[in-house]
Protein backbone atom coordinates (compact mmCIF):
# COMPACT_ATOMS: atom_id res chain seq x y z
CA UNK A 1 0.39 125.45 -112.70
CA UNK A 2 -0.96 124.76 -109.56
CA UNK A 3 -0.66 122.00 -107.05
CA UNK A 4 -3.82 120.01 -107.26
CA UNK A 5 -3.20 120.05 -111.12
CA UNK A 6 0.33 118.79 -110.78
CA UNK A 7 -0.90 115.89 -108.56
CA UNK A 8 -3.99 115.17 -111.32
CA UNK A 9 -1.31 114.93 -113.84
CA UNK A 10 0.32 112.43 -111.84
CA UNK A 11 -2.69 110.50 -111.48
CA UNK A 12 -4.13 110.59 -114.64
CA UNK A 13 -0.54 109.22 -116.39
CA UNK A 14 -0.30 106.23 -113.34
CA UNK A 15 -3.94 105.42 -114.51
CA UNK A 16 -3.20 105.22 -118.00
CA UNK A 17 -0.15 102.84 -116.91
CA UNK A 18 -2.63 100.89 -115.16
CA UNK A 19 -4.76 100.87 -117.76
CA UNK A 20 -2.15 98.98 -120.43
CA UNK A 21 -1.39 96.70 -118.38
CA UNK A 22 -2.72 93.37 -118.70
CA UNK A 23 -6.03 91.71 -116.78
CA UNK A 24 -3.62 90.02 -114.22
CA UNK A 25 -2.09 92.55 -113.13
CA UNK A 26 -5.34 94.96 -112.98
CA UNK A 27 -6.86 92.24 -111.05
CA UNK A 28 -4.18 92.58 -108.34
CA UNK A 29 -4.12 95.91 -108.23
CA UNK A 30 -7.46 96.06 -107.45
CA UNK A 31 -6.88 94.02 -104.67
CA UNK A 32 -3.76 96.37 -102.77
CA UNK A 33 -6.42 99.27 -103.38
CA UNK A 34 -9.46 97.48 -101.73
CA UNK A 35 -6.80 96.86 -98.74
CA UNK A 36 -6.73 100.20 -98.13
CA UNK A 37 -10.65 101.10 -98.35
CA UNK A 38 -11.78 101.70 -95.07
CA UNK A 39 -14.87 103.21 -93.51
CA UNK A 40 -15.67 104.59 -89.78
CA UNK A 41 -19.12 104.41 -88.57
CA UNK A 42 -20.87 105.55 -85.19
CA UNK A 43 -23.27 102.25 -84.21
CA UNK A 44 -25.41 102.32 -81.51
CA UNK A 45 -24.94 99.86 -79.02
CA UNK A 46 -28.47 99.76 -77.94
CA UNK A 47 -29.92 99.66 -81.62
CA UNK A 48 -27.19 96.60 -82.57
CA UNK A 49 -28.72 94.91 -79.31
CA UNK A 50 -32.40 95.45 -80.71
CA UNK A 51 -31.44 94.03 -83.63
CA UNK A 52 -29.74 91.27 -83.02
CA UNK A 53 -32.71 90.41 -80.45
CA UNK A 54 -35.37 90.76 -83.61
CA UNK A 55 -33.05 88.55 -85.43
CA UNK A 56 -32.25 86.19 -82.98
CA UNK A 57 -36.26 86.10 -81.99
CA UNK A 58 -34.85 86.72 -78.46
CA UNK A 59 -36.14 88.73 -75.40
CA UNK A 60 -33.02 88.96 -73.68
CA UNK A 61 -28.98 88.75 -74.87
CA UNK A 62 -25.51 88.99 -73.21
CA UNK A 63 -25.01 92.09 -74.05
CA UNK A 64 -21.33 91.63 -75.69
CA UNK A 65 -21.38 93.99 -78.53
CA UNK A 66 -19.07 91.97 -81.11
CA UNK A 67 -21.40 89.28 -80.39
CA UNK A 68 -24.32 91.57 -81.41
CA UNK A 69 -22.73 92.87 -84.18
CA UNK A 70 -21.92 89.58 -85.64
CA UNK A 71 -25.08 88.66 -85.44
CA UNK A 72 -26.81 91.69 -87.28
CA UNK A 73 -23.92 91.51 -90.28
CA UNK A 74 -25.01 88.03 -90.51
CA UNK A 75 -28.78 88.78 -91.13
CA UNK A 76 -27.53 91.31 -93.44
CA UNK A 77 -26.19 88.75 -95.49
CA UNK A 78 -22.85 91.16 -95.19
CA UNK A 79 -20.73 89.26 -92.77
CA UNK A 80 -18.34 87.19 -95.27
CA UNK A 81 -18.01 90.46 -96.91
CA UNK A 82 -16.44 92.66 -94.50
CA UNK A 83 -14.14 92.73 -91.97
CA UNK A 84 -14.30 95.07 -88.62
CA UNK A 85 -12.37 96.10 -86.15
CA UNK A 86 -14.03 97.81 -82.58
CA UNK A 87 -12.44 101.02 -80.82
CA UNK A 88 -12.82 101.37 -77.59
CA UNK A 89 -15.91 103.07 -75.85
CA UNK A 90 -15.74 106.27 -74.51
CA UNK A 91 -17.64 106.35 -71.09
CA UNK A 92 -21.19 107.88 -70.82
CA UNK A 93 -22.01 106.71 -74.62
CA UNK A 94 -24.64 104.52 -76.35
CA UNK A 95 -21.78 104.96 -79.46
CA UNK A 96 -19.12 102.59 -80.95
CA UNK A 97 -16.61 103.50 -83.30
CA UNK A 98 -16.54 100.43 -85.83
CA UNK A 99 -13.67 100.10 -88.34
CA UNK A 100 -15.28 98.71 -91.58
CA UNK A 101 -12.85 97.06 -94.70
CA UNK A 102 -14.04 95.47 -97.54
CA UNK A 103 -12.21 91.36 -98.02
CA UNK A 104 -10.17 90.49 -101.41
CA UNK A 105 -13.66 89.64 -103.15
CA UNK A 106 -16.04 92.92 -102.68
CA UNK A 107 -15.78 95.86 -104.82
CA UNK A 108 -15.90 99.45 -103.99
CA UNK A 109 -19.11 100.48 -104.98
CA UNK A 110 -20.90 96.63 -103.05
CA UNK A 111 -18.59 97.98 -99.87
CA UNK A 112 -19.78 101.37 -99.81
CA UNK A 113 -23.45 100.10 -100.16
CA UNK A 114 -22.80 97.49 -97.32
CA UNK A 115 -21.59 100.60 -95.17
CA UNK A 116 -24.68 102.22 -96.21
CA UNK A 117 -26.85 99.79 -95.01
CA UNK A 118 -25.49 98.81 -92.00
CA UNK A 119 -25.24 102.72 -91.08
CA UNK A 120 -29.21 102.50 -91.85
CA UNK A 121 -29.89 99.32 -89.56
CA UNK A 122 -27.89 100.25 -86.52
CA UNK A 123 -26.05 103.40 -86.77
CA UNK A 124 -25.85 106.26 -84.21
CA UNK A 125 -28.92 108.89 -83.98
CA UNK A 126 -26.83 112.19 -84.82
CA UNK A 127 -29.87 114.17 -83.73
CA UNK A 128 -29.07 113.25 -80.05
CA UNK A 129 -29.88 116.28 -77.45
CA UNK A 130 -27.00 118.46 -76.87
CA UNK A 131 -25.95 117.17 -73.34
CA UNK A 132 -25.79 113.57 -74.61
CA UNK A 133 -23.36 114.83 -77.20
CA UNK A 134 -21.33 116.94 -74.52
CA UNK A 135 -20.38 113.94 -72.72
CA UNK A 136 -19.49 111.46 -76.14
């Protein structure tokens, strides 16, 4: 027997554990796992700033990205329903690394769709030229 099958075997009888326990208990273990969904996205700093200037109905902003991102999650109806946290920029790059978790309240399949439409609205172009990707 191999090793991925041992470890399905393992998973497959916690599961079924799981699975007889009662609602209460599902309920909260639903909640530790959503704790440790997490997603990574590239976002572009000037898209975010478009957006949040179509939004806002603004020609000019601060230019404080959190700000800016606030503001688009907002419009998106999505910012009650996530939480973020912001790595630091590397220098040279239009591209933020955004830490996305879902709260207590979302499920996974509503968090990865949130992800999914953020990514659309103000994610990083991946078909950059090859010298702006040489210096990210």
């Amino acid at each position: 027997m191999s090793m991925s099958s041992i470890d399905m075997v393992r998973r497959s009888v916690t599961s079924a554990s799981k699975s007889s326990a009662n609602k209460s208990s599902a309920s909260k273990s639903w909640a530790a796992d959503s704790r440790n969904l997490r997603q990574t996205l590239a976002l572009s700093e000037i898209r975010t700033y478009d957006a949040a200037c179509e939004t806002l109905c603004a020609y000019k902003l601060t230019g404080n990205f959190p700000t800016e991102l606030e503001i688009v999650l907002k419009d998106l109806c999505v910012l009650d329903k996530v939480t973020f946290d912001i790595k630091p920029k590397s220098p040279l790059s239009d591209c933020r690394h955004v830490e996305f978790r879902p709260t207590d309240k979302v499920h996974r399949d509503r968090f990865i769709e949130i992800i999914r439409t953020v990514e659309k609205r103000v994610g990083a172009n991946s078909t950059q030229p090859w010298w702006v990707r040489l210096f990210q």
